[in-house]
Every structure is written in structure tokens, then in C-alpha cells.
PDB file of N, CA and C in Angstrom:
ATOM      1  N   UNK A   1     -34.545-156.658 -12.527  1.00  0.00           N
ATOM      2  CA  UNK A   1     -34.837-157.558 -11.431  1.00  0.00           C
ATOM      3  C   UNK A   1     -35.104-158.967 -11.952  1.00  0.00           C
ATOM      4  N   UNK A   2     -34.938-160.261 -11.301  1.00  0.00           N
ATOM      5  CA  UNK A   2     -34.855-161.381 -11.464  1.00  0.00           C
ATOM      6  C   UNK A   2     -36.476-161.570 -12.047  1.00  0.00           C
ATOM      7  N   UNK A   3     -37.298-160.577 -10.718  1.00  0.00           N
ATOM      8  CA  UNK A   3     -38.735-160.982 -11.315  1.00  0.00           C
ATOM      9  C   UNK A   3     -39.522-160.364 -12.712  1.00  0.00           C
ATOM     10  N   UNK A   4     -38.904-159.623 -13.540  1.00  0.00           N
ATOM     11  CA  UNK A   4     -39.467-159.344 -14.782  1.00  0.00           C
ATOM     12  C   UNK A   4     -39.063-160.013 -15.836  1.00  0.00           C
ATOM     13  N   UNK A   5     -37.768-160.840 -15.693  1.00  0.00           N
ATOM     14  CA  UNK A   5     -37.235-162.015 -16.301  1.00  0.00           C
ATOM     15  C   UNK A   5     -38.587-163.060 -16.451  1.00  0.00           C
ATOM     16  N   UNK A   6     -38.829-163.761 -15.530  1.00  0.00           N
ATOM     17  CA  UNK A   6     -39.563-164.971 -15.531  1.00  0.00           C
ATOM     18  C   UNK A   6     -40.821-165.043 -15.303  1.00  0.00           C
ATOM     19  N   UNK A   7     -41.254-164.132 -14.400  1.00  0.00           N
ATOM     20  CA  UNK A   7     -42.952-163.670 -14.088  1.00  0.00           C
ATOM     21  C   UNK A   7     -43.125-162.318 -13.446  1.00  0.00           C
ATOM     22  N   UNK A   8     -43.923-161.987 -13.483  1.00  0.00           N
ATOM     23  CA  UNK A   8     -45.131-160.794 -12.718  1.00  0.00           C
ATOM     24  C   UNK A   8     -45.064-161.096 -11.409  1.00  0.00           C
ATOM     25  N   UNK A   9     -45.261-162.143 -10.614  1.00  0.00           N
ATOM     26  CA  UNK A   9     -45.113-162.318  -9.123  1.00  0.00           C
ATOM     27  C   UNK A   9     -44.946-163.804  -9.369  1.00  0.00           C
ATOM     28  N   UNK A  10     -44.084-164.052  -7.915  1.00  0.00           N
ATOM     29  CA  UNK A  10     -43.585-165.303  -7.260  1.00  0.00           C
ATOM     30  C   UNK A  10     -44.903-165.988  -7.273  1.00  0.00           C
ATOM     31  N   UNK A  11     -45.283-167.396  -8.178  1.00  0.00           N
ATOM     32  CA  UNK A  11     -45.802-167.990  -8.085  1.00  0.00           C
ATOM     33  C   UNK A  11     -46.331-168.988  -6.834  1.00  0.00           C
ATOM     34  N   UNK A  12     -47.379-169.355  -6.626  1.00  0.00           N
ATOM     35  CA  UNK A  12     -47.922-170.230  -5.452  1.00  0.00           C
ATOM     36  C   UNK A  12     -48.090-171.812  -6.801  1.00  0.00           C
ATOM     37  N   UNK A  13     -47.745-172.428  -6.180  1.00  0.00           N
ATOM     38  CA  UNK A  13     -47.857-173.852  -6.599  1.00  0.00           C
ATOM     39  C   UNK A  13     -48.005-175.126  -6.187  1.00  0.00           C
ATOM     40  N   UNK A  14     -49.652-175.631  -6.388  1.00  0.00           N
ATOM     41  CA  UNK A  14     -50.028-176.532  -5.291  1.00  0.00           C
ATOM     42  C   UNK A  14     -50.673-177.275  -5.755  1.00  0.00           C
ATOM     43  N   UNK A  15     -50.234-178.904  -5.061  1.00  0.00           N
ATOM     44  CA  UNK A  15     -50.431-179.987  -5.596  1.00  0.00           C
ATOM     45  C   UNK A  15     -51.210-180.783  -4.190  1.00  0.00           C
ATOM     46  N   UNK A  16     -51.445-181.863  -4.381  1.00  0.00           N
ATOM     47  CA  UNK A  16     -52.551-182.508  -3.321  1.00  0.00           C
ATOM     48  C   UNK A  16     -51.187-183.034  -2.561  1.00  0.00           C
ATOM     49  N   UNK A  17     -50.188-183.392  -2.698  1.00  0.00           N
ATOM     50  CA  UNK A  17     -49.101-183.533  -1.190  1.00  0.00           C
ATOM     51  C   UNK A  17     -48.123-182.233  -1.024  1.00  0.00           C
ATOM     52  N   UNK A  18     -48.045-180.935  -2.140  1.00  0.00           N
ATOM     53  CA  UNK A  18     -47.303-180.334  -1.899  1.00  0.00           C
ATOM     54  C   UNK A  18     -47.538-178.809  -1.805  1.00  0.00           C
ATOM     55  N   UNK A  19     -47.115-178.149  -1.374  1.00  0.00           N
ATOM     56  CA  UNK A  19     -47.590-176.518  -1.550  1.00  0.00           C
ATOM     57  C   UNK A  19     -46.129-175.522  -1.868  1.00  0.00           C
ATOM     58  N   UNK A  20     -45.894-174.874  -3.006  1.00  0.00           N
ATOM     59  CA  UNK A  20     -44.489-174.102  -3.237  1.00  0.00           C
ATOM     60  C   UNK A  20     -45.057-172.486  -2.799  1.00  0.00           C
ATOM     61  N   UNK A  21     -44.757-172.006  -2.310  1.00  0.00           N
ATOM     62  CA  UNK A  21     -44.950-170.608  -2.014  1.00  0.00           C
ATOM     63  C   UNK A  21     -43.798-169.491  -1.740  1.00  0.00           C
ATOM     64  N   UNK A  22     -44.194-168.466  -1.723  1.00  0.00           N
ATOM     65  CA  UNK A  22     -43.398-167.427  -1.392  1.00  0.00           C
ATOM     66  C   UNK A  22     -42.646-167.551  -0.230  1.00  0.00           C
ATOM     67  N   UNK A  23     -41.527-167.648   0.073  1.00  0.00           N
ATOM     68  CA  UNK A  23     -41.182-166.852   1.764  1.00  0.00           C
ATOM     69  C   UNK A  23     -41.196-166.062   2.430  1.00  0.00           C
ATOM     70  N   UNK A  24     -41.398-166.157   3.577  1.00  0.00           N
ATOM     71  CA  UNK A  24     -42.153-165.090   4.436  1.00  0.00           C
ATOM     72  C   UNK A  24     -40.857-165.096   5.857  1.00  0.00           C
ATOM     73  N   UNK A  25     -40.699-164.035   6.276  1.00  0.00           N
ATOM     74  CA  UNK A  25     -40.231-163.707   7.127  1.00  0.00           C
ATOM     75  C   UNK A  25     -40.050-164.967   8.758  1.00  0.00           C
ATOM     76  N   UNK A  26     -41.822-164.690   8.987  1.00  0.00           N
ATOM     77  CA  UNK A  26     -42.382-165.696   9.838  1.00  0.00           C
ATOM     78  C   UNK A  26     -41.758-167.179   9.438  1.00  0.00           C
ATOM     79  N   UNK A  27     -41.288-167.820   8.278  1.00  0.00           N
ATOM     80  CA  UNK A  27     -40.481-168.645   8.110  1.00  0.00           C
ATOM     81  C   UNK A  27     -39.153-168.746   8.403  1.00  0.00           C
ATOM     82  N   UNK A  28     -38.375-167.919   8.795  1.00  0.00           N
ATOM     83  CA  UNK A  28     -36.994-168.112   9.716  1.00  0.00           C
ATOM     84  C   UNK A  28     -36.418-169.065  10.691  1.00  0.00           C
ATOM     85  N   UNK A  29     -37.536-169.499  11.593  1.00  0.00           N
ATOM     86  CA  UNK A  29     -37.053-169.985  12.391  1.00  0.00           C
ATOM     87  C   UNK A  29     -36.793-171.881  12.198  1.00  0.00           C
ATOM     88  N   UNK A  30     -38.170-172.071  10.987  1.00  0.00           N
ATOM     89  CA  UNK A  30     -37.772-173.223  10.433  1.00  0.00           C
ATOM     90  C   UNK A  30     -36.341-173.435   8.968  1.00  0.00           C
ATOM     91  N   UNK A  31     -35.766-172.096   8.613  1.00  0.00           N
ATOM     92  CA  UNK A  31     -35.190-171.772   7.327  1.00  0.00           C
ATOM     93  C   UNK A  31     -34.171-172.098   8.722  1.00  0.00           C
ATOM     94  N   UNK A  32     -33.614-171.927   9.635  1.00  0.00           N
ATOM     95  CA  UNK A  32     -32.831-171.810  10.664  1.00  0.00           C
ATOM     96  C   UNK A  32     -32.526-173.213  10.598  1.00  0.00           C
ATOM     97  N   UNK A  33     -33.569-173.856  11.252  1.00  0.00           N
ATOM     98  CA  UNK A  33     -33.156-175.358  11.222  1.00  0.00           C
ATOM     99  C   UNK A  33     -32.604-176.245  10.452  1.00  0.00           C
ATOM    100  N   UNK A  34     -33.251-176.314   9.391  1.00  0.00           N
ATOM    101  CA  UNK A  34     -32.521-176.825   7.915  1.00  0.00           C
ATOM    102  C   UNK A  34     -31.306-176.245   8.133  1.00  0.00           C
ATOM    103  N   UNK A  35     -31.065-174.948   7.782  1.00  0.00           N
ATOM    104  CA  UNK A  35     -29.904-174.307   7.159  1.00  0.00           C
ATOM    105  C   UNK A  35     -28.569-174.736   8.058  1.00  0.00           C
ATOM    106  N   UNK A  36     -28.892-174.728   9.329  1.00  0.00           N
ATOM    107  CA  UNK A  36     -28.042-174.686  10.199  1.00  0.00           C
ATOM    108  C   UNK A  36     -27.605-177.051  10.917  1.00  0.00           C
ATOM    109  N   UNK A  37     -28.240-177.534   9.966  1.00  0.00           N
ATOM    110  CA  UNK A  37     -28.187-178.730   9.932  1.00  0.00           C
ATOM    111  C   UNK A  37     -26.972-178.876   8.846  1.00  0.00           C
ATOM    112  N   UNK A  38     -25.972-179.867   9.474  1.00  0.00           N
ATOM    113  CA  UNK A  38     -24.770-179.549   8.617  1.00  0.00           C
ATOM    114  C   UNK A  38     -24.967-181.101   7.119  1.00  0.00           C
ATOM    115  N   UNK A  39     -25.593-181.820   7.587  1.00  0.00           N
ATOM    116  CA  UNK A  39     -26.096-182.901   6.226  1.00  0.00           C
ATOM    117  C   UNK A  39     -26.998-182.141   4.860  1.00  0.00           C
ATOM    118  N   UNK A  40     -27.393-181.235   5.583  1.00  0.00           N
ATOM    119  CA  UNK A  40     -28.444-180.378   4.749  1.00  0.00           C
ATOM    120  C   UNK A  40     -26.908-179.231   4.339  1.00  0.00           C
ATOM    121  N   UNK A  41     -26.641-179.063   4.546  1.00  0.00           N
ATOM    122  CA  UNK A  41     -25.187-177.930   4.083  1.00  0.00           C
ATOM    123  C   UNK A  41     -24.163-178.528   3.291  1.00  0.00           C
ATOM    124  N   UNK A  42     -24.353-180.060   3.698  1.00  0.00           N
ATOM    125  CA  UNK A  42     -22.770-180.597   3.163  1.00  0.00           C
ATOM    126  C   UNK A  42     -22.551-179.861   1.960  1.00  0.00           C
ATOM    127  N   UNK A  43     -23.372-179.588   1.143  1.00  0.00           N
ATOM    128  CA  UNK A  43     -22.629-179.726  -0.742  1.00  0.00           C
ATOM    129  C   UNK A  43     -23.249-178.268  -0.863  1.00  0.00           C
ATOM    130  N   UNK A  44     -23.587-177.362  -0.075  1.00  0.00           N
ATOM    131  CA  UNK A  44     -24.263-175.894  -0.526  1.00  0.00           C
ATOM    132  C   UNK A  44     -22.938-175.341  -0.482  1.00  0.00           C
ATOM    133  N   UNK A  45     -22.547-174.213  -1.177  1.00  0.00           N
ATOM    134  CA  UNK A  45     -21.744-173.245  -1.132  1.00  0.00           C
ATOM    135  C   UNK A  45     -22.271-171.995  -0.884  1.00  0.00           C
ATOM    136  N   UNK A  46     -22.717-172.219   0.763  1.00  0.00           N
ATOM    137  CA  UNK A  46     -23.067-171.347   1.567  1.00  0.00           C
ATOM    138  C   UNK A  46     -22.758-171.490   2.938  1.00  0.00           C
ATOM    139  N   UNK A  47     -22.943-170.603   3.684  1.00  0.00           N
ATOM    140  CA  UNK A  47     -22.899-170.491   5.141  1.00  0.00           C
ATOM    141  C   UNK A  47     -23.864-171.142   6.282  1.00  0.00           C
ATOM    142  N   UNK A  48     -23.612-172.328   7.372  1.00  0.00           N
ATOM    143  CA  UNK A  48     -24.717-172.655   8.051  1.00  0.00           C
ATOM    144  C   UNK A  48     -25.151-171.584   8.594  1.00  0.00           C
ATOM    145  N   UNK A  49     -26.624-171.102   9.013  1.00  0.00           N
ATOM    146  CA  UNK A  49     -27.201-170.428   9.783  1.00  0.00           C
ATOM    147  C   UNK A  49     -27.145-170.932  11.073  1.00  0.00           C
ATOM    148  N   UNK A  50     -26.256-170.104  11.869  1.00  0.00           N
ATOM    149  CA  UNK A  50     -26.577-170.314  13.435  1.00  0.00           C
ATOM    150  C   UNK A  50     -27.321-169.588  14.057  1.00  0.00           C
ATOM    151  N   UNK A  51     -27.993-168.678  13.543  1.00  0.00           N
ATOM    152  CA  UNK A  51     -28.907-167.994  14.105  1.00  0.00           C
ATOM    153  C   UNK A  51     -30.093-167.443  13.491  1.00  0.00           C
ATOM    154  N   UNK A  52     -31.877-167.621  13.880  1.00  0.00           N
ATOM    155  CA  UNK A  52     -33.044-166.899  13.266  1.00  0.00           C
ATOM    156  C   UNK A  52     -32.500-165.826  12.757  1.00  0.00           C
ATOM    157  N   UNK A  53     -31.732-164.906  13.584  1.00  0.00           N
ATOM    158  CA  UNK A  53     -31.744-163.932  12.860  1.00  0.00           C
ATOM    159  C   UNK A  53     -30.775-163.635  11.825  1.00  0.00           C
ATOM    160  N   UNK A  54     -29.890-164.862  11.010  1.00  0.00           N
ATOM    161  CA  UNK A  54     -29.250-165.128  10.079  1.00  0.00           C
ATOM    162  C   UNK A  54     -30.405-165.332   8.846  1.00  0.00           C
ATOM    163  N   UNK A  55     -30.798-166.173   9.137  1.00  0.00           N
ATOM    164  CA  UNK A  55     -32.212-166.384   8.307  1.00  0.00           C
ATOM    165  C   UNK A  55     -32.910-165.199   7.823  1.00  0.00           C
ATOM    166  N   UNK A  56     -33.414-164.757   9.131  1.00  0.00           N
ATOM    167  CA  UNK A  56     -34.117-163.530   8.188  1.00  0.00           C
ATOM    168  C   UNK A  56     -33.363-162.886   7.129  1.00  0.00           C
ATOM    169  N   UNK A  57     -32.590-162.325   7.623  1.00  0.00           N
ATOM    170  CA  UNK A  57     -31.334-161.541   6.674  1.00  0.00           C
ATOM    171  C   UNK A  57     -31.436-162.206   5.671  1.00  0.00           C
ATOM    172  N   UNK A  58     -31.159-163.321   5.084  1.00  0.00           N
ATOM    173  CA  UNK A  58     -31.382-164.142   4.573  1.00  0.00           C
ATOM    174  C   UNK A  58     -32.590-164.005   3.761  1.00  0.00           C
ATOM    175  N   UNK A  59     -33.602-164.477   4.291  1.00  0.00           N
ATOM    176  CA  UNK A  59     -34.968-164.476   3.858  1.00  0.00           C
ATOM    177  C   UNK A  59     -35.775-162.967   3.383  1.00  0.00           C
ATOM    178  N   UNK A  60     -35.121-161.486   3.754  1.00  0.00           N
ATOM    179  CA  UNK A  60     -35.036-160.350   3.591  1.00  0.00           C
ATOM    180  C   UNK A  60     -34.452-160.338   2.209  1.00  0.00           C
ATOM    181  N   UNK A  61     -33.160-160.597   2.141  1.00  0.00           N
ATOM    182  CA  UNK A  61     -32.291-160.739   0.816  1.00  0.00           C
ATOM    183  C   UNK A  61     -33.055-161.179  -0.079  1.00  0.00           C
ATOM    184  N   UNK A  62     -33.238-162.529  -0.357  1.00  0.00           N
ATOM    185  CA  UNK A  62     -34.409-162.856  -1.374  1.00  0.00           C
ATOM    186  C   UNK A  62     -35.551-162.613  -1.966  1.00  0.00           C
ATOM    187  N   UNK A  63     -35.943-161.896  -0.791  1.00  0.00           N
ATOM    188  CA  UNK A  63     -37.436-160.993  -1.110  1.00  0.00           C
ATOM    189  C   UNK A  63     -37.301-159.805  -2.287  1.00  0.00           C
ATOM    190  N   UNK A  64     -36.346-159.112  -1.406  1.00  0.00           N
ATOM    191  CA  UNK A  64     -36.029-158.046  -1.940  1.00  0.00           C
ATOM    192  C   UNK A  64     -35.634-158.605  -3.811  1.00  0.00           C
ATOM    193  N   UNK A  65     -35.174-159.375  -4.076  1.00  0.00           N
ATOM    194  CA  UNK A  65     -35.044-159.672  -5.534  1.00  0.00           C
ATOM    195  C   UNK A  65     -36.290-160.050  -6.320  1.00  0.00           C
ATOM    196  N   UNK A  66     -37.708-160.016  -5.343  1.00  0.00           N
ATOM    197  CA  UNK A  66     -38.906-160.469  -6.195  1.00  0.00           C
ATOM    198  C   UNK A  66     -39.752-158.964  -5.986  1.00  0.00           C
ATOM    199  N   UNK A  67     -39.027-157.598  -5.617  1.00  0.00           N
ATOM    200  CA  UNK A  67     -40.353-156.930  -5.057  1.00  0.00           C
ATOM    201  C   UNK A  67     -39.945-155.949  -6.839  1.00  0.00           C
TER     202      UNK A  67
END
């Protein structure tokens, strides 16, 4: 798994303007927005999200590579 490569668990990382954290499910609907914003897509070699429930799937997928 990706996560015995680099750490023990997905780090939290927090600074006085910034906070890096895990993703959470409950984050979809903003992972939606971005994703599905096509300036935010121009140069990804990925798929816009047109739908929350693209995201999750999405946001499911990734998890699953830190459990």
C-alpha cells in the first residue's frame, strides 16, 4: 500500500493560514465544485466531476489507498 511507503497514517498539517488533512467523504460536495470547474481541469489528466456522487467515488478511491 502507498501508506507503508511514506507513513503510518495520513498526516494532519497545520499552519496559522493553512490546515492539510485527510479527506473525508462529507467533502464531496466541495471536491465537486473544484473538480467540475473546467479552469481548475484545464491541464489535469482527469475527468470533470459532474456529479457529488462522482466525487465520492472518487474520494472512496483514495481512501481506500491509505487504509
Amino acid at each position: 500500500m502507498l501508506n507503508d511507503h511514506y507513513f503510518n497514517a495520513f498526516p494532519e498539517l497545520k499552519s496559522q493560514r493553512l490546515l492539510l488533512r485527510p479527506l473525508s467523504l462529507s467533502d464531496a460536495a466541495e471536491v465537486q465544485v473544484m473538480r467540475s470547474d473546467e479552469r481548475v481541469m484545464l491541464y489535469m489528466d482527469q475527468e470533470r466531476h459532474r456529479t457529488v456522487q462522482q466525487s465520492e467515488a472518487s474520494i472512496s478511491k483514495k481512501l481506500k489507498k491509505y487504509q
